[in-house]
C-alpha atoms as a PDB file:
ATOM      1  CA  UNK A   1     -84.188 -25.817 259.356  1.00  0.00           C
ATOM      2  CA  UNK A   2     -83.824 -26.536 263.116  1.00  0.00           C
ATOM      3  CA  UNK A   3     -81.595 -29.280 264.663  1.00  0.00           C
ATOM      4  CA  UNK A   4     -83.955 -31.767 266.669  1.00  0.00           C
ATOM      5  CA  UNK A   5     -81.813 -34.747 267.484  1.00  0.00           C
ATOM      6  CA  UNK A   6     -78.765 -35.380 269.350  1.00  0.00           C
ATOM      7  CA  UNK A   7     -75.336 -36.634 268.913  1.00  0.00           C
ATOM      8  CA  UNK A   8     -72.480 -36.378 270.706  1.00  0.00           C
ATOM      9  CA  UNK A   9     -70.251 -36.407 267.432  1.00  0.00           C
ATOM     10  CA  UNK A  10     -72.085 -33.487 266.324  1.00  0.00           C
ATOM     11  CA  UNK A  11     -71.549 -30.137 268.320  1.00  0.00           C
ATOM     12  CA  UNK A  12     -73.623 -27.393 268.606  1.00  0.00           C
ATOM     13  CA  UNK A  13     -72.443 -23.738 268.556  1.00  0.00           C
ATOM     14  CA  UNK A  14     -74.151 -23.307 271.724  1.00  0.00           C
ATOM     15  CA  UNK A  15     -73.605 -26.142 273.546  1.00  0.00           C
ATOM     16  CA  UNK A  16     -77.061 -28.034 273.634  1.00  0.00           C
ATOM     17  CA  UNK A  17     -80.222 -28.969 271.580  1.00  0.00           C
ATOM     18  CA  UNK A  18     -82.598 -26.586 271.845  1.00  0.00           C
ATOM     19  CA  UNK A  19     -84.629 -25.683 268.755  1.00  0.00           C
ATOM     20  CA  UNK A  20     -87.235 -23.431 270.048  1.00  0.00           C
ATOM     21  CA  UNK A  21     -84.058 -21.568 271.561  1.00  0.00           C
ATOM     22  CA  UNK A  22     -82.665 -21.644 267.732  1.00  0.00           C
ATOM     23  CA  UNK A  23     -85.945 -20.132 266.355  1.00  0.00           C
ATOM     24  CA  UNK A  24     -86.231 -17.616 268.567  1.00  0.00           C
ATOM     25  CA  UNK A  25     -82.119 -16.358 268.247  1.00  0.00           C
ATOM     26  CA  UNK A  26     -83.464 -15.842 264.582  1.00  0.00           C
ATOM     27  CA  UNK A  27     -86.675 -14.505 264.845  1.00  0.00           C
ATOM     28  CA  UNK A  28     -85.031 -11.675 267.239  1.00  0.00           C
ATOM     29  CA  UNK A  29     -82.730 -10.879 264.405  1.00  0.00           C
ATOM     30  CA  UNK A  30     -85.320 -10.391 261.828  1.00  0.00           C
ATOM     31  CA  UNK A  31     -87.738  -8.648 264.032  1.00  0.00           C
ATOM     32  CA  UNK A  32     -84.950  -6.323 264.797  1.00  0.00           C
ATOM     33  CA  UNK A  33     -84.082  -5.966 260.897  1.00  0.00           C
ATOM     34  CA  UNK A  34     -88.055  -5.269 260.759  1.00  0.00           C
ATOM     35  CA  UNK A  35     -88.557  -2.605 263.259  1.00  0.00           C
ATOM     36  CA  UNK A  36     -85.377  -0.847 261.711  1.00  0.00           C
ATOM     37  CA  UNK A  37     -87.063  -0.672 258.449  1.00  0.00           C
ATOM     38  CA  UNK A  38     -90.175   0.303 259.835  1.00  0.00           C
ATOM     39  CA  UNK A  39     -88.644   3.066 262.307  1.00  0.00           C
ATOM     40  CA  UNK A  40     -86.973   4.444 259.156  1.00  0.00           C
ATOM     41  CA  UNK A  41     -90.161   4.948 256.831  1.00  0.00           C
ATOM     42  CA  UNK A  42     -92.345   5.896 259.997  1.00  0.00           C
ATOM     43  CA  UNK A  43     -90.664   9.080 260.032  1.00  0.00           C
ATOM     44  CA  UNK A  44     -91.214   9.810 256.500  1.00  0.00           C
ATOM     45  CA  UNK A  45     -94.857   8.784 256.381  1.00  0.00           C
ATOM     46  CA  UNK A  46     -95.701  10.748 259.034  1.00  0.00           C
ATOM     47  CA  UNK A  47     -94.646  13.492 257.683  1.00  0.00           C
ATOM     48  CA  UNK A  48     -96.673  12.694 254.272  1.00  0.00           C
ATOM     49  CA  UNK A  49     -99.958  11.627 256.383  1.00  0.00           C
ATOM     50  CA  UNK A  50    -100.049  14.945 258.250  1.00  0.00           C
ATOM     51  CA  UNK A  51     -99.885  16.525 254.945  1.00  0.00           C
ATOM     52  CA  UNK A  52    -103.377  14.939 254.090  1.00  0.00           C
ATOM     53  CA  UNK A  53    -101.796  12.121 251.592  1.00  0.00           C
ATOM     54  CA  UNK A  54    -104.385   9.150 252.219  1.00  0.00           C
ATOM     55  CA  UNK A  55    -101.987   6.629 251.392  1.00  0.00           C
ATOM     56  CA  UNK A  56     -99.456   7.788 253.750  1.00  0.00           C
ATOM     57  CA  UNK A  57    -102.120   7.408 257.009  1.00  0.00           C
ATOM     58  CA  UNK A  58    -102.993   4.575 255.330  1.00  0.00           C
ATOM     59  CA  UNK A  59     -99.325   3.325 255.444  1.00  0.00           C
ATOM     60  CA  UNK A  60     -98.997   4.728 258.585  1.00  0.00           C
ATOM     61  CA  UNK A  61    -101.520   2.908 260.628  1.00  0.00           C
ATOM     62  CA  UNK A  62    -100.084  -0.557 259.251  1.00  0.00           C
ATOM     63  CA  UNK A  63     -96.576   0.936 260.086  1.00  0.00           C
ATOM     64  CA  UNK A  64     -98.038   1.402 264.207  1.00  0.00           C
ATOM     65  CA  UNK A  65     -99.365  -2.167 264.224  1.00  0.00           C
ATOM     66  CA  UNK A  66     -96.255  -4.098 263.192  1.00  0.00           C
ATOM     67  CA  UNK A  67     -94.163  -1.782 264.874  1.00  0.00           C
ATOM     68  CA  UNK A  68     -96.506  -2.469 268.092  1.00  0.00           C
ATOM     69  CA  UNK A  69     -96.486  -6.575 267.368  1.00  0.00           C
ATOM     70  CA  UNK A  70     -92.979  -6.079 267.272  1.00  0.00           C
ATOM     71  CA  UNK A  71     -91.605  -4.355 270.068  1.00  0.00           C
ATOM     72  CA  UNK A  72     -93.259  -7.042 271.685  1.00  0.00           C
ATOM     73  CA  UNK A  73     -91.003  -9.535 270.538  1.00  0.00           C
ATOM     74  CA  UNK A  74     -93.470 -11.151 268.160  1.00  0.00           C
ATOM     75  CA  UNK A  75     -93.759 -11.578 264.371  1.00  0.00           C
ATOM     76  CA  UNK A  76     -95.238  -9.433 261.610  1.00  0.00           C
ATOM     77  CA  UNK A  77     -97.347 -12.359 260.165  1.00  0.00           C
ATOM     78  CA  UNK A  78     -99.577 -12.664 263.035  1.00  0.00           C
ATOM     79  CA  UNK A  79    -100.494  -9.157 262.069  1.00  0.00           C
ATOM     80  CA  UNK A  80    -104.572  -9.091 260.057  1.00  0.00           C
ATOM     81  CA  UNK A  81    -105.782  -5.836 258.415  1.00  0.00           C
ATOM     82  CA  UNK A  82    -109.417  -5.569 257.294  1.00  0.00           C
ATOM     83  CA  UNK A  83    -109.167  -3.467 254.486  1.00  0.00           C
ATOM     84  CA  UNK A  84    -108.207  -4.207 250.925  1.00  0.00           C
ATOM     85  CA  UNK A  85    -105.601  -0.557 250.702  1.00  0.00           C
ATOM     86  CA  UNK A  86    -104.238  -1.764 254.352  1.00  0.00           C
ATOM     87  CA  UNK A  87    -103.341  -5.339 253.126  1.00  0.00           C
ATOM     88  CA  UNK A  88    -102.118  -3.496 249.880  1.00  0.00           C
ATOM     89  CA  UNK A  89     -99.612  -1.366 252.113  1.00  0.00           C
ATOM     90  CA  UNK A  90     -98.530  -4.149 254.487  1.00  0.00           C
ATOM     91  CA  UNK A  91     -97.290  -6.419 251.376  1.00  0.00           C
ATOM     92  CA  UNK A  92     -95.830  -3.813 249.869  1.00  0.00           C
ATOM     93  CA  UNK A  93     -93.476  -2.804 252.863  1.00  0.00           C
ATOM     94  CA  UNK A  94     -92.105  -6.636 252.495  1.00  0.00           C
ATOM     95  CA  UNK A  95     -90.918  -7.256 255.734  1.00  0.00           C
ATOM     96  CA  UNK A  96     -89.055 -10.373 256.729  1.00  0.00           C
ATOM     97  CA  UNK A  97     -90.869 -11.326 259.416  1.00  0.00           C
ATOM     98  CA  UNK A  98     -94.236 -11.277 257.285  1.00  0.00           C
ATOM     99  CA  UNK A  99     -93.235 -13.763 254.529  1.00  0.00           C
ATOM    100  CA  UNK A 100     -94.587 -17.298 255.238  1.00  0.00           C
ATOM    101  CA  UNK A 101     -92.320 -19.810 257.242  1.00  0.00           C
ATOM    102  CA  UNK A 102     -92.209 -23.387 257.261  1.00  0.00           C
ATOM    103  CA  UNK A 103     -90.202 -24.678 259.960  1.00  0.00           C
ATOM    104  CA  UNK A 104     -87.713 -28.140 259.114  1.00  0.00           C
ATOM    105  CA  UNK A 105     -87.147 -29.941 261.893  1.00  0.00           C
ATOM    106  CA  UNK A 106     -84.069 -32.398 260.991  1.00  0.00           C
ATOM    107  CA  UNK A 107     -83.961 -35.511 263.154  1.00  0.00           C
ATOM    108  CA  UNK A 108     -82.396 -38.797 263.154  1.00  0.00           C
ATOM    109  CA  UNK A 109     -83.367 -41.825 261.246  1.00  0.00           C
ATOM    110  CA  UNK A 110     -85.192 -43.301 264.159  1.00  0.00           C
ATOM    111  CA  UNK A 111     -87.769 -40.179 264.376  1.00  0.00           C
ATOM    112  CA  UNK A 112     -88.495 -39.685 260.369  1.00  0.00           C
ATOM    113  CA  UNK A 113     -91.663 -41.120 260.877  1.00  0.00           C
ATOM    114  CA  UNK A 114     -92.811 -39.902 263.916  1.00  0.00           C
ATOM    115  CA  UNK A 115     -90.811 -37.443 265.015  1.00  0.00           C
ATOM    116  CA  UNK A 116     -89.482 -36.469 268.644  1.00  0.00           C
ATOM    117  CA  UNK A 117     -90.058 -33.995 272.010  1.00  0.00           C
ATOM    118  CA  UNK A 118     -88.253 -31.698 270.254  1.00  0.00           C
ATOM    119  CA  UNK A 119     -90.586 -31.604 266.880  1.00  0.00           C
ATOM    120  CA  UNK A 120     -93.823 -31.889 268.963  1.00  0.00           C
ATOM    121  CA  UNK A 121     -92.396 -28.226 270.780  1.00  0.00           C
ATOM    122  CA  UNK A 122     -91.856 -26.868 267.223  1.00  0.00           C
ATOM    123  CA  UNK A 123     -95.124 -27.824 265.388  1.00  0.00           C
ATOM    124  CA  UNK A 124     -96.642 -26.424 268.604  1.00  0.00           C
ATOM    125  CA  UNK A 125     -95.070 -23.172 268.066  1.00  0.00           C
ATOM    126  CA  UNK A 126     -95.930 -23.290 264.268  1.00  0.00           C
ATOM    127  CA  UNK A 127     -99.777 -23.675 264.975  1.00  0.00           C
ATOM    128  CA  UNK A 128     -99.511 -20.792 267.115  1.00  0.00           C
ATOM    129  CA  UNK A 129     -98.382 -18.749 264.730  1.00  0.00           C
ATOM    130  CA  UNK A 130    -100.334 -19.895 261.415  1.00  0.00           C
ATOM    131  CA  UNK A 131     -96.879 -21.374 260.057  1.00  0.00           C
ATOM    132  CA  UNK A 132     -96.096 -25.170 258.767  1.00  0.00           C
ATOM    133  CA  UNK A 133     -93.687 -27.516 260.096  1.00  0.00           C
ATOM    134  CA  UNK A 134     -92.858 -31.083 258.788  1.00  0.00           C
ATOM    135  CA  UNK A 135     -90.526 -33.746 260.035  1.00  0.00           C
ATOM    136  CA  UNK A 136     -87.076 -34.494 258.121  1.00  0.00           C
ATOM    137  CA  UNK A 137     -83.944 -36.745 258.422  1.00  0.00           C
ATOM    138  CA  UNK A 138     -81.315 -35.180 256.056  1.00  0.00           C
ATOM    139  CA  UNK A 139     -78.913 -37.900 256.932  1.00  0.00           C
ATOM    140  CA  UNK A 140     -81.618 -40.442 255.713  1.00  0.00           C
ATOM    141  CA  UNK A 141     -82.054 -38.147 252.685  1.00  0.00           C
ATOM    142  CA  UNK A 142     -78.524 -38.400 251.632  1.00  0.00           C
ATOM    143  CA  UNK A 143     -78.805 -42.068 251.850  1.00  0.00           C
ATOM    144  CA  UNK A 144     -81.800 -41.869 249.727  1.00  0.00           C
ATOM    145  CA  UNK A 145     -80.088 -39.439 246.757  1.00  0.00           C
ATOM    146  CA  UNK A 146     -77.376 -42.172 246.473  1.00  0.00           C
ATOM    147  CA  UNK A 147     -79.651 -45.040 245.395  1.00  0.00           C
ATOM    148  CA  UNK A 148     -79.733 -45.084 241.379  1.00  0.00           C
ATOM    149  CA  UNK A 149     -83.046 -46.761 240.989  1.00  0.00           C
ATOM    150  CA  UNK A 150     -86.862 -45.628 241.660  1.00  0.00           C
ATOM    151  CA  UNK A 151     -87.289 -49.243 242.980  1.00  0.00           C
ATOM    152  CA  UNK A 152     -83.968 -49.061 245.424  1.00  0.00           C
ATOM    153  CA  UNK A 153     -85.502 -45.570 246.777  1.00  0.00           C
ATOM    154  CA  UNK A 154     -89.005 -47.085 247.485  1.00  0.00           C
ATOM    155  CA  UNK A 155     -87.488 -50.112 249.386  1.00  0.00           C
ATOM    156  CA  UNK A 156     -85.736 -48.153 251.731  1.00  0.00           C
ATOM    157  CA  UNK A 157     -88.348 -46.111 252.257  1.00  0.00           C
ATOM    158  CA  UNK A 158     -90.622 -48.921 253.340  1.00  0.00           C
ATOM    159  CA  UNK A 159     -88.256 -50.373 255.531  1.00  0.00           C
ATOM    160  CA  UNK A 160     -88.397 -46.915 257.199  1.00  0.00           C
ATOM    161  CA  UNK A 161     -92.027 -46.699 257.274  1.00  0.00           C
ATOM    162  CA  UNK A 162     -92.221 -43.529 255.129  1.00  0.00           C
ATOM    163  CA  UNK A 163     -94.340 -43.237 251.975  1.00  0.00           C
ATOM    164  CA  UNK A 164     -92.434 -40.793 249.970  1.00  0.00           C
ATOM    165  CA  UNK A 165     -88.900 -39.001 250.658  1.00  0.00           C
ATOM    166  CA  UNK A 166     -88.789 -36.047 252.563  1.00  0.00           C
ATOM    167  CA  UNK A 167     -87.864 -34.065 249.511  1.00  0.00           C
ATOM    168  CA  UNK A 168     -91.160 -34.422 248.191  1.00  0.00           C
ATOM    169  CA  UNK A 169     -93.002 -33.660 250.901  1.00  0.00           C
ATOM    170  CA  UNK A 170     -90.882 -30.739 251.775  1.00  0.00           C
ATOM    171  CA  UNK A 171     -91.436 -29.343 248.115  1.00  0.00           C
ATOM    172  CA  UNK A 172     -95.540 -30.031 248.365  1.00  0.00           C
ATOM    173  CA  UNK A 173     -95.090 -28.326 251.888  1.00  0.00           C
ATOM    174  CA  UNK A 174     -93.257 -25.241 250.244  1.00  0.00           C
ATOM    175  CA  UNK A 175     -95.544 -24.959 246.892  1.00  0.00           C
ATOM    176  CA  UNK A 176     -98.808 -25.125 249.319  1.00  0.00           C
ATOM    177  CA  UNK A 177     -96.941 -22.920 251.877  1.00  0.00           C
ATOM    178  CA  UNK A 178     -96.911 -19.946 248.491  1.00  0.00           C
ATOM    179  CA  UNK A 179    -100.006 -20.562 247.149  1.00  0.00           C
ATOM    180  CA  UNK A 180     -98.641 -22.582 244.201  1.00  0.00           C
ATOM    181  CA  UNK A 181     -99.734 -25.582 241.826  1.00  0.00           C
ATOM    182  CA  UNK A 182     -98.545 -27.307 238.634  1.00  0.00           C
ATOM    183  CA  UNK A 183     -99.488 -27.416 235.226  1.00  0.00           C
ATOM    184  CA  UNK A 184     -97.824 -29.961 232.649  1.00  0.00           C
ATOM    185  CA  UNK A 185     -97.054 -29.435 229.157  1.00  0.00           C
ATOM    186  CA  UNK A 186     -96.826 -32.665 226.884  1.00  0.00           C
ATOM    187  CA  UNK A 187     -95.451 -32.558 223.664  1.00  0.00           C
ATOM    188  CA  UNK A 188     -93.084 -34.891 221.147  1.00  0.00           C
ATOM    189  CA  UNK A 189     -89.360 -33.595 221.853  1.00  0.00           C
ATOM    190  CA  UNK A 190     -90.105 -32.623 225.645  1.00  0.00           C
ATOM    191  CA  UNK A 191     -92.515 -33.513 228.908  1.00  0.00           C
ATOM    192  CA  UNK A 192     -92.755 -29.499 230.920  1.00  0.00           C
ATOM    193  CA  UNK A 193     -93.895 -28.756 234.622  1.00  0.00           C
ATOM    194  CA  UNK A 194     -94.988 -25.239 234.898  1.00  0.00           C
ATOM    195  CA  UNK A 195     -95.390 -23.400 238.127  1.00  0.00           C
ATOM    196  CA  UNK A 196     -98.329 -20.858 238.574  1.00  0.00           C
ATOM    197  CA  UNK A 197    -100.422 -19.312 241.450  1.00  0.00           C
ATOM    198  CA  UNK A 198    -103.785 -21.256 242.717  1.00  0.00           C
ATOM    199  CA  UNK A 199    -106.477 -20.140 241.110  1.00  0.00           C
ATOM    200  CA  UNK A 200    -105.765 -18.585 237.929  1.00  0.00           C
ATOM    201  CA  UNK A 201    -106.981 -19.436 234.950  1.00  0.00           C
ATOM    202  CA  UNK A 202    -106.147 -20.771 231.547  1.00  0.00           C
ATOM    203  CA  UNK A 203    -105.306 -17.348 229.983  1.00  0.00           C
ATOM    204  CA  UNK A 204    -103.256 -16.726 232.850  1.00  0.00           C
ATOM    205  CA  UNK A 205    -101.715 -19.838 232.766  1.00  0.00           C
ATOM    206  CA  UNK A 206    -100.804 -20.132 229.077  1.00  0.00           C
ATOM    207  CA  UNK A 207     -98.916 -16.618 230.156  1.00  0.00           C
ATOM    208  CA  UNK A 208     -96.767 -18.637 232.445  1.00  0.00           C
ATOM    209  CA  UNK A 209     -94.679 -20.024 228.868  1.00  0.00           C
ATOM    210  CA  UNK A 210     -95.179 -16.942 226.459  1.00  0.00           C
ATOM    211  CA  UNK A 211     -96.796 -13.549 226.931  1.00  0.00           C
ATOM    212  CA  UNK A 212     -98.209 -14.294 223.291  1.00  0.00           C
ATOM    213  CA  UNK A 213    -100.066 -17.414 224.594  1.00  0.00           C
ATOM    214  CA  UNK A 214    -102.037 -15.263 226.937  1.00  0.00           C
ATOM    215  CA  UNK A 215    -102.599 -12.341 224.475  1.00  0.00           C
ATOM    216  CA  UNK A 216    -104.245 -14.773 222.110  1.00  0.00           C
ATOM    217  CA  UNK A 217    -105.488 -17.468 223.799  1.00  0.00           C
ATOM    218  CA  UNK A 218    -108.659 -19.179 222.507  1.00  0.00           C
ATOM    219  CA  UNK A 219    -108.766 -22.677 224.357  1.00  0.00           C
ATOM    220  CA  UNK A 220    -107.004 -24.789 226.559  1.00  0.00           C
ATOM    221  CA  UNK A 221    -107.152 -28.689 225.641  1.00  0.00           C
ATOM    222  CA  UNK A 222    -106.633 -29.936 228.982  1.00  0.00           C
ATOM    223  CA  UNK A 223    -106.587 -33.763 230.316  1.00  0.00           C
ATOM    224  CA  UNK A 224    -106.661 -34.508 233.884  1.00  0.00           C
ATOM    225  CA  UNK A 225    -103.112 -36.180 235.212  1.00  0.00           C
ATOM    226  CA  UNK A 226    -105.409 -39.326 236.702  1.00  0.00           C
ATOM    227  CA  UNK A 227    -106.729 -40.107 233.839  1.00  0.00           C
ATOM    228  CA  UNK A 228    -104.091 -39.668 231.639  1.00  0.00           C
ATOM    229  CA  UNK A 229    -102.295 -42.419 234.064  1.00  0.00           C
ATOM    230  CA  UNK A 230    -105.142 -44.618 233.752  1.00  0.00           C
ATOM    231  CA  UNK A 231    -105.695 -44.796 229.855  1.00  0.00           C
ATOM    232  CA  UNK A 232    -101.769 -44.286 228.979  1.00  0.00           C
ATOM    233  CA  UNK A 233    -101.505 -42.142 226.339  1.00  0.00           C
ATOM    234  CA  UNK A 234    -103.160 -38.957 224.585  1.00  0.00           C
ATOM    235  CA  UNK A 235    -104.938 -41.064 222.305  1.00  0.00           C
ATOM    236  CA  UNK A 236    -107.308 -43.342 224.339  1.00  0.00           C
ATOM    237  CA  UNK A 237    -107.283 -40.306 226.472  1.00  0.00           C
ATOM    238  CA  UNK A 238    -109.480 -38.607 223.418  1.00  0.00           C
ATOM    239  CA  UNK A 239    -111.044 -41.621 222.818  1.00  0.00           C
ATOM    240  CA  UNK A 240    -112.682 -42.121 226.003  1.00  0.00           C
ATOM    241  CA  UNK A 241    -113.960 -38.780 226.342  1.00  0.00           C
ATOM    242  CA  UNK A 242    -111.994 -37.337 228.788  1.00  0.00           C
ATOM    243  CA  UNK A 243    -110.423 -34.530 227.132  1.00  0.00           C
ATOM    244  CA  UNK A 244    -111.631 -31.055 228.003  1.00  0.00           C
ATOM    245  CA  UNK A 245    -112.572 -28.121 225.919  1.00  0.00           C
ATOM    246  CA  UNK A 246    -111.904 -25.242 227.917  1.00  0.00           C
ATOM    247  CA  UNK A 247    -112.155 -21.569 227.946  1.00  0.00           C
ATOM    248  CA  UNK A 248    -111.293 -18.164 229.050  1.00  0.00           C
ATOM    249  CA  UNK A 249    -112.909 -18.623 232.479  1.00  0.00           C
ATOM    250  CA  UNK A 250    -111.345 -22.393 233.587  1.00  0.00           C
ATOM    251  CA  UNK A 251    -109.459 -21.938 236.357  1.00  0.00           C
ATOM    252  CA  UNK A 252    -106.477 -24.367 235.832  1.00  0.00           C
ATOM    253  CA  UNK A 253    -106.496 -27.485 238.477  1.00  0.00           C
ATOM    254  CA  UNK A 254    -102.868 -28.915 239.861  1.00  0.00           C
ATOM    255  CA  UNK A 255    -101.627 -31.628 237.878  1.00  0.00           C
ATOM    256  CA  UNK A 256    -103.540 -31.055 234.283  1.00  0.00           C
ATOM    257  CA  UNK A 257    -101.790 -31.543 231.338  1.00  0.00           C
ATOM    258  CA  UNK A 258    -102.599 -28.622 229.167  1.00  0.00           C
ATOM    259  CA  UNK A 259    -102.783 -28.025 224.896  1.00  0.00           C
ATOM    260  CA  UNK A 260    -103.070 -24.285 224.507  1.00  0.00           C
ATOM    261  CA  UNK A 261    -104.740 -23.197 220.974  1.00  0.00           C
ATOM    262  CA  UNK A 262    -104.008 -19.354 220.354  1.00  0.00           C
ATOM    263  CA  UNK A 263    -103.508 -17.062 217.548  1.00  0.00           C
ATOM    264  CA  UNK A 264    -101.638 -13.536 217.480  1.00  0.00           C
END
């Protein structure tokens, strides 16, 4: 989260507003923390690739290009291997500066909607680099979490020209940000959101609440979340038609509300 509004009640460490200047303090301290790691296992690889292990030069030629992209002040992510064993290696060295970033830019009430100077410099920066950035006002956040109604929340939301909280959009940001949809679980003691990866299917998917499910899974019942709003209930659901018979090959669609049948 970077600080992109000012107020003179509110001090700064360093004296001024300057978010790019944040993001970079911190980027310089992972990128360091990065080339440490890498420096360490370089070493050791080396040693291993010159022995004729192919995963080692492997390993070793991803090691050179971060280490390269780094030393020149930039980050891992903007980093692309070709090969299937080179993308393999590079997750599997988990470096800070590789994992996905979405930058927060906080601002003041007056710039939720639209934001400032200082967020246009940030989303800038965040194109550049193949990262997200959204727009927040945490002060107009905490005003929001104190409201007690659904109705009370919308309201001020309107008057603020906003169509949803920034909490929201900051978790769709974050879910699309991993890869990551929802699947919902509907039954008579309890309503379940479950988290799984784009694209996997119903097998997979029916893993996400018991290993079992997935070992024995023969069909997925599965109703789509608009139409479930439009008719109401399960019932006129089925009666209309709309429920789906689905098997081993469906990949799973964000937002269906899912009956697994299995049998171990």
């Amino acid at each position: 989260m970077l600080r992109c509004f000012e107020d003179e009640n509110i001090t700064h460490v360093d004296g001024t507003i300057d978010p790019v200047r944040d993001k970079e303090i911190i980027d310089t301290e992972l990128q360091l923390k990065d080339l440490e790691t890498i420096e360490s296992r370089l070493a050791k690889t080396e040693k291993a690739a010159a022995a004729g292990n192919k995963d080692a030069k492997i390993e070793v030629t991803v090691l050179k290009a971060y280490k390269e992209v780094l030393e020149q002040g930039k980050n891992a992510r903007i980093v692309e291997f070709e090969t299937k064993d080179e993308q393999d290696a590079a997750r599997n060295l988990f470096l800070l500066t590789a994992k996905p970033v979405l930058y927060v830019c906080n601002v003041g009430e007056q710039d939720a909607k639209s934001g400032n100077a200082f967020t246009q410099k940030i989303e800038a920066i965040a194109k550049e680099e193949g990262a997200e950035a959204m727009i927040i006002a945490a002060k107009t956040e905490e005003d929001i979490a104190e409201l007690e109604s659904y109705e009370d929340k919308q309201l001020f939301l309107e008057e603020l020209g906003l169509e949803e909280s920034g909490v929201n959009r900051l978790i769709k940001k974050a879910y699309a940000l991993l890869n990551l949809e929802t699947f919902i679980t509907a039954g008579e003691m309890e309503v379940k959101a479950w988290t799984y990866k784009k694209g996997w299917k119903a097998p997979q998917c029916a893993g996400v609440i018991h290993t079992d499910f997935e070992k024995g899974f023969i069909r997925a019942e599965v109703i789509k979340y608009d139409d479930y709003i439009e008719y109401g209930s399960e019932a006129a659901v089925r009666e209309a038609g709309k429920m789906g018979v689905e098997g081993k090959d469906y990949v799973v669609q964000d937002g269906d509300i899912m009956h697994f049948r299995f049998n171990v």
